[in-house]
C-alpha atoms as a PDB file:
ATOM      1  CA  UNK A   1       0.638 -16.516  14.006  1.00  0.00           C
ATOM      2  CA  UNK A   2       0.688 -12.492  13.629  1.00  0.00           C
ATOM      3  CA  UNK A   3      -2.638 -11.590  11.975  1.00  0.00           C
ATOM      4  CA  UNK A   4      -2.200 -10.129   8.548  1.00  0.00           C
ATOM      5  CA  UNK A   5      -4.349  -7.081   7.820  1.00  0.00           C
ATOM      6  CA  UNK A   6      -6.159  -7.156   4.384  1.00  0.00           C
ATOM      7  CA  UNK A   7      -6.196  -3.543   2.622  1.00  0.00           C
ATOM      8  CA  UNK A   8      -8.374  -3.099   0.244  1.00  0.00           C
ATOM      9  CA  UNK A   9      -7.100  -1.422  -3.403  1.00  0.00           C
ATOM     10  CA  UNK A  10      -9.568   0.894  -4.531  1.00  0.00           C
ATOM     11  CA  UNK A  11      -8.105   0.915  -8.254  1.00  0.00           C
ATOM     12  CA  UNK A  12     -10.078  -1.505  -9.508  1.00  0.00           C
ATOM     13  CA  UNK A  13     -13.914  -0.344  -7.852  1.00  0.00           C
ATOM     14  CA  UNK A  14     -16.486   1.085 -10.399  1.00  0.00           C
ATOM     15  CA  UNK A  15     -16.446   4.681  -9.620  1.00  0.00           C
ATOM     16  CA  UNK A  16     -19.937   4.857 -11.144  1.00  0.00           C
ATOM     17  CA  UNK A  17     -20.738   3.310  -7.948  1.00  0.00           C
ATOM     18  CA  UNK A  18     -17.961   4.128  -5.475  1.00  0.00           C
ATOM     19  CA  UNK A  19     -19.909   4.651  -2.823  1.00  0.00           C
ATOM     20  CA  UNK A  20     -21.531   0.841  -3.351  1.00  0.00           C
ATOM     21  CA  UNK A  21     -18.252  -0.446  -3.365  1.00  0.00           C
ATOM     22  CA  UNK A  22     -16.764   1.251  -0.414  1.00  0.00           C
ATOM     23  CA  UNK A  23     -20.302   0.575   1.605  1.00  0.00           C
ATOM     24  CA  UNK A  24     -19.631  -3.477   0.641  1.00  0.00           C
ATOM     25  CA  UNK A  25     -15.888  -3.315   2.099  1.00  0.00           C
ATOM     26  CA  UNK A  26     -17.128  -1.343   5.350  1.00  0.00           C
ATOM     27  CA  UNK A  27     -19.906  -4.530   5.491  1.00  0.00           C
ATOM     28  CA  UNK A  28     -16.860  -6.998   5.000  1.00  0.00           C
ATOM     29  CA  UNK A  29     -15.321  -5.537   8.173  1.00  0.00           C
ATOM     30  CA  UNK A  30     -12.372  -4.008   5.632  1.00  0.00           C
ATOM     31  CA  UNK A  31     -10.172  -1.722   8.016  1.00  0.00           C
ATOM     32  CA  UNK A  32      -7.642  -0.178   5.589  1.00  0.00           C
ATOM     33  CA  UNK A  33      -8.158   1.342   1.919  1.00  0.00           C
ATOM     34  CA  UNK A  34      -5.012   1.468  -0.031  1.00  0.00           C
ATOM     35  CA  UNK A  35      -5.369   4.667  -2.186  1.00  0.00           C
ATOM     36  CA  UNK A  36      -3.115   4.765  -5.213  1.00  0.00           C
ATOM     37  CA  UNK A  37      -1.750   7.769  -6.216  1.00  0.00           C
ATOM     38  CA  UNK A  38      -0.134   7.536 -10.055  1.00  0.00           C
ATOM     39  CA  UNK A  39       1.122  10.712 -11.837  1.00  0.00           C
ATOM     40  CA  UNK A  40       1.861   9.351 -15.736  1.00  0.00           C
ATOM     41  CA  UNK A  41       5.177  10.078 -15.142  1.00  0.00           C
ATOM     42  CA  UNK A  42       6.886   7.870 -12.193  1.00  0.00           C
ATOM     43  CA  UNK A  43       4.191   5.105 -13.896  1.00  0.00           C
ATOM     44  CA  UNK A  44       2.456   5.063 -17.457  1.00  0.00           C
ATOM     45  CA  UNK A  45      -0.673   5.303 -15.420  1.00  0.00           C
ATOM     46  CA  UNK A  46      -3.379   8.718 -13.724  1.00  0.00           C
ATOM     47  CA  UNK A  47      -5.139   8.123 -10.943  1.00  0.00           C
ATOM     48  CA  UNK A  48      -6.607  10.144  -7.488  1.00  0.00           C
ATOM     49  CA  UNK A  49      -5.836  13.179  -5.966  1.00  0.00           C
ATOM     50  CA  UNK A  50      -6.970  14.689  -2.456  1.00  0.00           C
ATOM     51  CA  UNK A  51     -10.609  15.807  -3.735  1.00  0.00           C
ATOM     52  CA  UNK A  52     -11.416  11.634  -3.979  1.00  0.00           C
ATOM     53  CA  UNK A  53      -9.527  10.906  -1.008  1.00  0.00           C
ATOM     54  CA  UNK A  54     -11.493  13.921   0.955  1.00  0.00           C
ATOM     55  CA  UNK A  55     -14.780  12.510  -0.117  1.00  0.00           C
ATOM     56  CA  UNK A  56     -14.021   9.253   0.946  1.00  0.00           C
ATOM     57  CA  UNK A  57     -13.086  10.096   4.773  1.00  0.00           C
ATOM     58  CA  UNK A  58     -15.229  12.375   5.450  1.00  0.00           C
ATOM     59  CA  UNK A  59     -18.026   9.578   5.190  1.00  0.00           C
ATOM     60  CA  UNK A  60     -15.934   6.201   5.917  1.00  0.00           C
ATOM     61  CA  UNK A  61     -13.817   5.840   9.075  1.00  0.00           C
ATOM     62  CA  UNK A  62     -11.507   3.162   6.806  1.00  0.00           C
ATOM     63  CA  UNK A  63      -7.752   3.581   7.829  1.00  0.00           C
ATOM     64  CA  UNK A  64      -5.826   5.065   4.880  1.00  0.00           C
ATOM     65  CA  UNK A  65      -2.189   3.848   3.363  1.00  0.00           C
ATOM     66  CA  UNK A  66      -1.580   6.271   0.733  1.00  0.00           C
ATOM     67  CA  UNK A  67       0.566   4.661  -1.884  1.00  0.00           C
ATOM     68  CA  UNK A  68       2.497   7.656  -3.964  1.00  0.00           C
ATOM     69  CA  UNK A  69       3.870   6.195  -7.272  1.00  0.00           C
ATOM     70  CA  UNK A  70       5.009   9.192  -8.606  1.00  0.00           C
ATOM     71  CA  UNK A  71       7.917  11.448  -9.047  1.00  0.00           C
ATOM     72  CA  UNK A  72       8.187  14.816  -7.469  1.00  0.00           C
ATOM     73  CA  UNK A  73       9.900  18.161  -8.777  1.00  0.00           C
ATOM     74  CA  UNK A  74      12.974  19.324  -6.952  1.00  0.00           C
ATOM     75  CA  UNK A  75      11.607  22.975  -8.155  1.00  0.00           C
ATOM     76  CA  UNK A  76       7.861  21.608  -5.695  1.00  0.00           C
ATOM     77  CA  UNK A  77       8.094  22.178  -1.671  1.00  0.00           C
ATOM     78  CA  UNK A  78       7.073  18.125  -0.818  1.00  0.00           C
ATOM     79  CA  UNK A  79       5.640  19.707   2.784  1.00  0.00           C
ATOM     80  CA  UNK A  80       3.046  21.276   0.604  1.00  0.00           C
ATOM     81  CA  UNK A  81       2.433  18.466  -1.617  1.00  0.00           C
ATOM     82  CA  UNK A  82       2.114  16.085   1.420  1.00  0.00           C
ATOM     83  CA  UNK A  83      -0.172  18.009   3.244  1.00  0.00           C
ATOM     84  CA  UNK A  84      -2.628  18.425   0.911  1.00  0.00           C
ATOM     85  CA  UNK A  85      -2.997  14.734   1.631  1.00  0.00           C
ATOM     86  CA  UNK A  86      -3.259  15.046   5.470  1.00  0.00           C
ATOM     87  CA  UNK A  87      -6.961  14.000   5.982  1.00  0.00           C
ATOM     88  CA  UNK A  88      -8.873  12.141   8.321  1.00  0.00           C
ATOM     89  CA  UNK A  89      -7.139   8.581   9.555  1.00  0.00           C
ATOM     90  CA  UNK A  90      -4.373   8.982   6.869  1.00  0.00           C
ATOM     91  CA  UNK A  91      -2.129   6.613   9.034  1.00  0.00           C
ATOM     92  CA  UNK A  92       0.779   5.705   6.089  1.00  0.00           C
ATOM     93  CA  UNK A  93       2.564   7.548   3.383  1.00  0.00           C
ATOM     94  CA  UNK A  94       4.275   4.641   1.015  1.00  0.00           C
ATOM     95  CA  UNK A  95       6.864   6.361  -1.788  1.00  0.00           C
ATOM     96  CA  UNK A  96       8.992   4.138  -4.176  1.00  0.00           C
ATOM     97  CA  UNK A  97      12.780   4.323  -3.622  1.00  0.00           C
ATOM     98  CA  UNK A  98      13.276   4.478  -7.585  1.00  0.00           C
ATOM     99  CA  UNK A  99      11.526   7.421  -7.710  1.00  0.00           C
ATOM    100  CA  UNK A 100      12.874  10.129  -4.899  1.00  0.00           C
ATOM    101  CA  UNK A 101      16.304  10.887  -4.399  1.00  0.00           C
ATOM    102  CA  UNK A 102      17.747  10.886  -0.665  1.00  0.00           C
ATOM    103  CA  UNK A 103      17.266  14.482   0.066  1.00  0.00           C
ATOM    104  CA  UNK A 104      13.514  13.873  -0.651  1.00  0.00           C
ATOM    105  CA  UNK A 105      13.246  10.736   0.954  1.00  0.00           C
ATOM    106  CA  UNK A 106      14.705  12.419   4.206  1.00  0.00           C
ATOM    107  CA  UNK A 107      11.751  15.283   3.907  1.00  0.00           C
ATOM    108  CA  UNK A 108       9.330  12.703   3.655  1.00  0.00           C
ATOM    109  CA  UNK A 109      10.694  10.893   6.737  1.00  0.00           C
ATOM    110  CA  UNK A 110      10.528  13.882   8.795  1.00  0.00           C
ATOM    111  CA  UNK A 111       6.808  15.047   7.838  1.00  0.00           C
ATOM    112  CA  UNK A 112       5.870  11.566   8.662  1.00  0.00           C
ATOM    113  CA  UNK A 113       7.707  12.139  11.451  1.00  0.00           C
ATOM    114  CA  UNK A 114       6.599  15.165  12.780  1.00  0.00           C
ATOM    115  CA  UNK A 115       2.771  14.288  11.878  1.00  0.00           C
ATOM    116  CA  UNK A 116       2.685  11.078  13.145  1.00  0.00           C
ATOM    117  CA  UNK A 117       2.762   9.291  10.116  1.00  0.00           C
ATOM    118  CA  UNK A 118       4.165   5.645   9.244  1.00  0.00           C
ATOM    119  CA  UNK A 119       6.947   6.200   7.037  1.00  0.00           C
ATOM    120  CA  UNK A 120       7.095   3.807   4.188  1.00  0.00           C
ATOM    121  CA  UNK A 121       9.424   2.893   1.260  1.00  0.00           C
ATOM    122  CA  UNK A 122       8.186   0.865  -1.513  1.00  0.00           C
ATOM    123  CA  UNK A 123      10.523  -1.336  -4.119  1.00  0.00           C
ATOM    124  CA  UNK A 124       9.394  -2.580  -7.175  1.00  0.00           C
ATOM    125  CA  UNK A 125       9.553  -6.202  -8.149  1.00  0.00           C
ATOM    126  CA  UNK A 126      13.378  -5.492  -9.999  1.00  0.00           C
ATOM    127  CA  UNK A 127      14.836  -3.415  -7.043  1.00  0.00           C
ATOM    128  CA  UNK A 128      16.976  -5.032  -4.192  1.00  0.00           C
ATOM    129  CA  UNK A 129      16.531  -4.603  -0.574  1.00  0.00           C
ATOM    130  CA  UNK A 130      19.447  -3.409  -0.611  1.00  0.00           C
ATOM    131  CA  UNK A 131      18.400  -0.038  -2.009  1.00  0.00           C
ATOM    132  CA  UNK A 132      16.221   0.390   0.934  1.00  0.00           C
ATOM    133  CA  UNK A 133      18.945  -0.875   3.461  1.00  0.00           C
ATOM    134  CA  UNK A 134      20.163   2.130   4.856  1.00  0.00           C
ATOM    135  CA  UNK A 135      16.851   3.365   6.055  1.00  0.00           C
ATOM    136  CA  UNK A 136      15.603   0.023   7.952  1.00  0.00           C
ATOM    137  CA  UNK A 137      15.959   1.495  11.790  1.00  0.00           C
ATOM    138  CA  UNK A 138      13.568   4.256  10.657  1.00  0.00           C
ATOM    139  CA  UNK A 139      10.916   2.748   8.435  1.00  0.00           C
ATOM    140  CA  UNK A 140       7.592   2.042   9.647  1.00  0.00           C
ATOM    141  CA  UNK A 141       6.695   0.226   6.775  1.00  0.00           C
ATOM    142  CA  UNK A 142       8.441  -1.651   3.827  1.00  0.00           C
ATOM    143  CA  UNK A 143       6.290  -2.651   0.204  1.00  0.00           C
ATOM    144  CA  UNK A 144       7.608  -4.696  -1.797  1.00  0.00           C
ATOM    145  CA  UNK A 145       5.759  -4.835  -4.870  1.00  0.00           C
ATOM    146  CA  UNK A 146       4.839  -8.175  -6.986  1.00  0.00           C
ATOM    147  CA  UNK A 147       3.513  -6.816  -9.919  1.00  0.00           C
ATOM    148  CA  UNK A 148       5.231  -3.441 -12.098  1.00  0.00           C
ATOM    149  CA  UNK A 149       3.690  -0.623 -10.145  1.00  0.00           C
ATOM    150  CA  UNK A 150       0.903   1.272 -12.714  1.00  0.00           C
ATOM    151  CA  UNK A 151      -2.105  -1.550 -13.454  1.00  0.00           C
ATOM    152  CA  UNK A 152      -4.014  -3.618 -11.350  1.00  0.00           C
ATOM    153  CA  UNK A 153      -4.645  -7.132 -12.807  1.00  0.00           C
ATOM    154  CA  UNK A 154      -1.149  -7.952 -13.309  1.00  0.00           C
ATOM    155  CA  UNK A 155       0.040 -11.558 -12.652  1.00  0.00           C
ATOM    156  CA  UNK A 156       1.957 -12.216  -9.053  1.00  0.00           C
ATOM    157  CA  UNK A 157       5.788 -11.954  -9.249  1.00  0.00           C
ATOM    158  CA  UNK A 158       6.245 -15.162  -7.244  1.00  0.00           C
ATOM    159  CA  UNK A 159      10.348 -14.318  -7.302  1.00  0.00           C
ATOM    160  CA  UNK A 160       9.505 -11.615  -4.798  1.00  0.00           C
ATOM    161  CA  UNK A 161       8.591 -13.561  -2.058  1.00  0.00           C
ATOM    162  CA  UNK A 162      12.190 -14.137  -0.870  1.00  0.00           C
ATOM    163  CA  UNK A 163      12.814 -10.254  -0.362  1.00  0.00           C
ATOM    164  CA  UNK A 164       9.505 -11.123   2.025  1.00  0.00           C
ATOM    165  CA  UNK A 165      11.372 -13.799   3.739  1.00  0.00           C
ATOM    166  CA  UNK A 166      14.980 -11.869   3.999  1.00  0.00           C
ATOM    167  CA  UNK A 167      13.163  -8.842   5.291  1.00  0.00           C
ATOM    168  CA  UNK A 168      11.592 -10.514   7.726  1.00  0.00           C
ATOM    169  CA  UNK A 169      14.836 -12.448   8.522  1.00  0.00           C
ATOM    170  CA  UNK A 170      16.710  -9.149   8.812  1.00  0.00           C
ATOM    171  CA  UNK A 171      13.829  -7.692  11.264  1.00  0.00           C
ATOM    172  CA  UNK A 172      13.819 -10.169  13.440  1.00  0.00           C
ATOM    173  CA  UNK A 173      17.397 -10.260  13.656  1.00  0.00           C
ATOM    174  CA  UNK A 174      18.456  -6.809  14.087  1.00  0.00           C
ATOM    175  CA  UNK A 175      15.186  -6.135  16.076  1.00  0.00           C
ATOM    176  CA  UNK A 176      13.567  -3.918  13.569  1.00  0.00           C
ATOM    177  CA  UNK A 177      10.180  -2.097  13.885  1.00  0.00           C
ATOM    178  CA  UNK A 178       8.823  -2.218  10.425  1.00  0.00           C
ATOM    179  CA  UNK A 179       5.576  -4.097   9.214  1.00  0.00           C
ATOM    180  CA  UNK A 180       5.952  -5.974   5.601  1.00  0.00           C
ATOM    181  CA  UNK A 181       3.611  -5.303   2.855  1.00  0.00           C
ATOM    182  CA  UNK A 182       2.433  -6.862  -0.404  1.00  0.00           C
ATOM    183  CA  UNK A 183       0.971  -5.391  -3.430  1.00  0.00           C
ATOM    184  CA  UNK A 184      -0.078  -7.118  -6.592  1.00  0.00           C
ATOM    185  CA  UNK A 185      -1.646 -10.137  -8.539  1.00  0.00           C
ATOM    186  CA  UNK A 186      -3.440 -11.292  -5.428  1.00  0.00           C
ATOM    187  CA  UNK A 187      -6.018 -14.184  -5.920  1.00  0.00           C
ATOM    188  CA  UNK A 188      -7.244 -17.017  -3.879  1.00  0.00           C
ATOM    189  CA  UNK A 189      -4.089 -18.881  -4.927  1.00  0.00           C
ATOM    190  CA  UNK A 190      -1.401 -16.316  -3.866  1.00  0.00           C
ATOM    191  CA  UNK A 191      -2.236 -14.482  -1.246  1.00  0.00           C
ATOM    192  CA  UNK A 192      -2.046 -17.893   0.772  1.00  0.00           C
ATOM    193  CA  UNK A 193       1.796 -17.652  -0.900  1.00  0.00           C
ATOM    194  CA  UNK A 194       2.713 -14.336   0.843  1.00  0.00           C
ATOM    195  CA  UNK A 195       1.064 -15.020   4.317  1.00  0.00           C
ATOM    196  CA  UNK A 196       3.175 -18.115   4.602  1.00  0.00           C
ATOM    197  CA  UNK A 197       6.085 -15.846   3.328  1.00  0.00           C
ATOM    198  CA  UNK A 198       5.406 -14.108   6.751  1.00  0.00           C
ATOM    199  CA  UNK A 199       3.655 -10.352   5.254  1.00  0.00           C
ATOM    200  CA  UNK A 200       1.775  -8.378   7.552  1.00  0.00           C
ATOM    201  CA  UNK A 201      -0.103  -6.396   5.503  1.00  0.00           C
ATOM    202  CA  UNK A 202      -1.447  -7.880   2.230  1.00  0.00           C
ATOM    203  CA  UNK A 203      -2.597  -5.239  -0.567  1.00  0.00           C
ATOM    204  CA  UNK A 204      -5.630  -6.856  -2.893  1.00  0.00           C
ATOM    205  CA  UNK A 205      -6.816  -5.325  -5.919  1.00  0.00           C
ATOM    206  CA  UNK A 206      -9.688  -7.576  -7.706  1.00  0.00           C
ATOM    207  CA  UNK A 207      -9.446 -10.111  -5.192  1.00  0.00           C
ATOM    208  CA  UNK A 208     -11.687  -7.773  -2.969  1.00  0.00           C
ATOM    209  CA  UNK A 209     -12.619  -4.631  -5.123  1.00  0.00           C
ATOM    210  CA  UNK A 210     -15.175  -6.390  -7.256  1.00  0.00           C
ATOM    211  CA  UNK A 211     -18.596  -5.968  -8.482  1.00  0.00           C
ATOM    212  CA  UNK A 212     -18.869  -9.656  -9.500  1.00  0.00           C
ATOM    213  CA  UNK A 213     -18.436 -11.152  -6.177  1.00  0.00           C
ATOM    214  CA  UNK A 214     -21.357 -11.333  -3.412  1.00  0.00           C
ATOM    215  CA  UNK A 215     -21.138  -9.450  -0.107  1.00  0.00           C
ATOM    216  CA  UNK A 216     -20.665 -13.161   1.447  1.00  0.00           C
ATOM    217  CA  UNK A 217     -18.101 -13.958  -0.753  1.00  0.00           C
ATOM    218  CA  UNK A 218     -16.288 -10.635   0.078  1.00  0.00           C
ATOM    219  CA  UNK A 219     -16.507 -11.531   4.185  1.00  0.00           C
ATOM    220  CA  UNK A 220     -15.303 -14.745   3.490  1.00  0.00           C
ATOM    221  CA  UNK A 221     -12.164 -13.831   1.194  1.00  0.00           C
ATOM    222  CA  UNK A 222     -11.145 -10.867   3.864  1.00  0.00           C
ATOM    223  CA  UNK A 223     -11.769 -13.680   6.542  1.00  0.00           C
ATOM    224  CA  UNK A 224      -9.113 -15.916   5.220  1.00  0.00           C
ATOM    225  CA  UNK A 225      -6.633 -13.511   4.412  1.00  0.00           C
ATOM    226  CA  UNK A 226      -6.766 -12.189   8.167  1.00  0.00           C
ATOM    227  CA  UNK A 227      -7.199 -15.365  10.497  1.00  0.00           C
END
């Protein structure tokens, strides 16, 4: 079996003591951070910008999957915006289809494109694949999300995990390129559902972000998730 990478979602850390946090998933041999970025508008949420994100790899080498939940002006050049997110190891830009129209989702595509960047398209838990269908032969990456995008702690959207299984039915079928990803309500209960569901990259809040759980504990959760 494929290993499944764990990523690590920084939205639940203390960010009194970010830096103990992100020290404790470097320990726990964490490879990817998923950074959340939430603009109160696409989601009733506010999160990071690029001044966090800066800070963060210019002391950590972690791979970063940016996760954009958030809508974007016609009247803004999207180069611009994306750019000022073009740090060190940013390896995937993830943006919901609900919330850019096709024009935007093309200029997204070819930034990623042209900068080397895994291309990504994210549905929430009510969207169908459908939506998405269109762009398969291009995307790098495909999130399906298993909790309403905005709050971490949410509980898992087990109805999801057939989109999992068609996607990966439709890849292997049509000899797609794209890796599968999970995001929400992951605990030591379902993230055991969506690796059987066949994901290759498995998003986790709490799970791993946690002040109340030892540095042993941590290796041994990120452990299972990847073997």
């Amino acid at each position: 079996m494929k290993k499944t990478i764990a990523a690590a979602s920084i939205l639940t850390a203390d960010f009194l003591n970010l830096k103990l946090e992100l020290d404790k998933l470097w320990k726990a041999n964490i490879k990817w951070i998923h950074y959340d970025v939430m603009d109160y508008n696409f989601v009733p949420n506010l999160s990071f910008g690029p001044k966090i994100l800066s800070d963060i790899t210019n002391f950590y080498d972690f791979n970063i999957d940016i996760h954009f939940m958030v809508r974007i002006d016609e009247k803004w050049n999207i180069n611009d915006y994306l750019n000022s997110f073009m740090l060190n190891n940013v390896k995937q830009f993830t943006f919901h289809i609900e919330s850019l129209n096709d024009s935007q989702i093309n200029e997204v595509q070819n930034f990623c494109l042209k900068n080397r960047i895994n291309f990504s398209l994210a549905i929430n838990p009510n969207t169908s694949i459908e939506r998405i269908e269109k762009y398969f032969k291009i995307l790098d990456n495909i999130l399906v999300m298993s909790v309403q995008p905005g709050f971490g702690g949410q509980k898992f959207i087990e109805d999801v995990i057939i989109k999992i299984k068609d996607l990966k039915n439709i890849k292997n079928k049509n000899n797609y390129s794209y890796t599968i990803e999970i995001d929400g309500g992951i605990n030591q209960e379902t993230y055991k559902i969506a690796k059987e569901a066949g994901v290759d990259i498995l998003v986790a809040g709490s799970y791993l972000v946690n002040k109340n759980i030892t540095q042993e504990e941590l290796f041994e959760r990120v452990n299972q998730i990847e073997k």
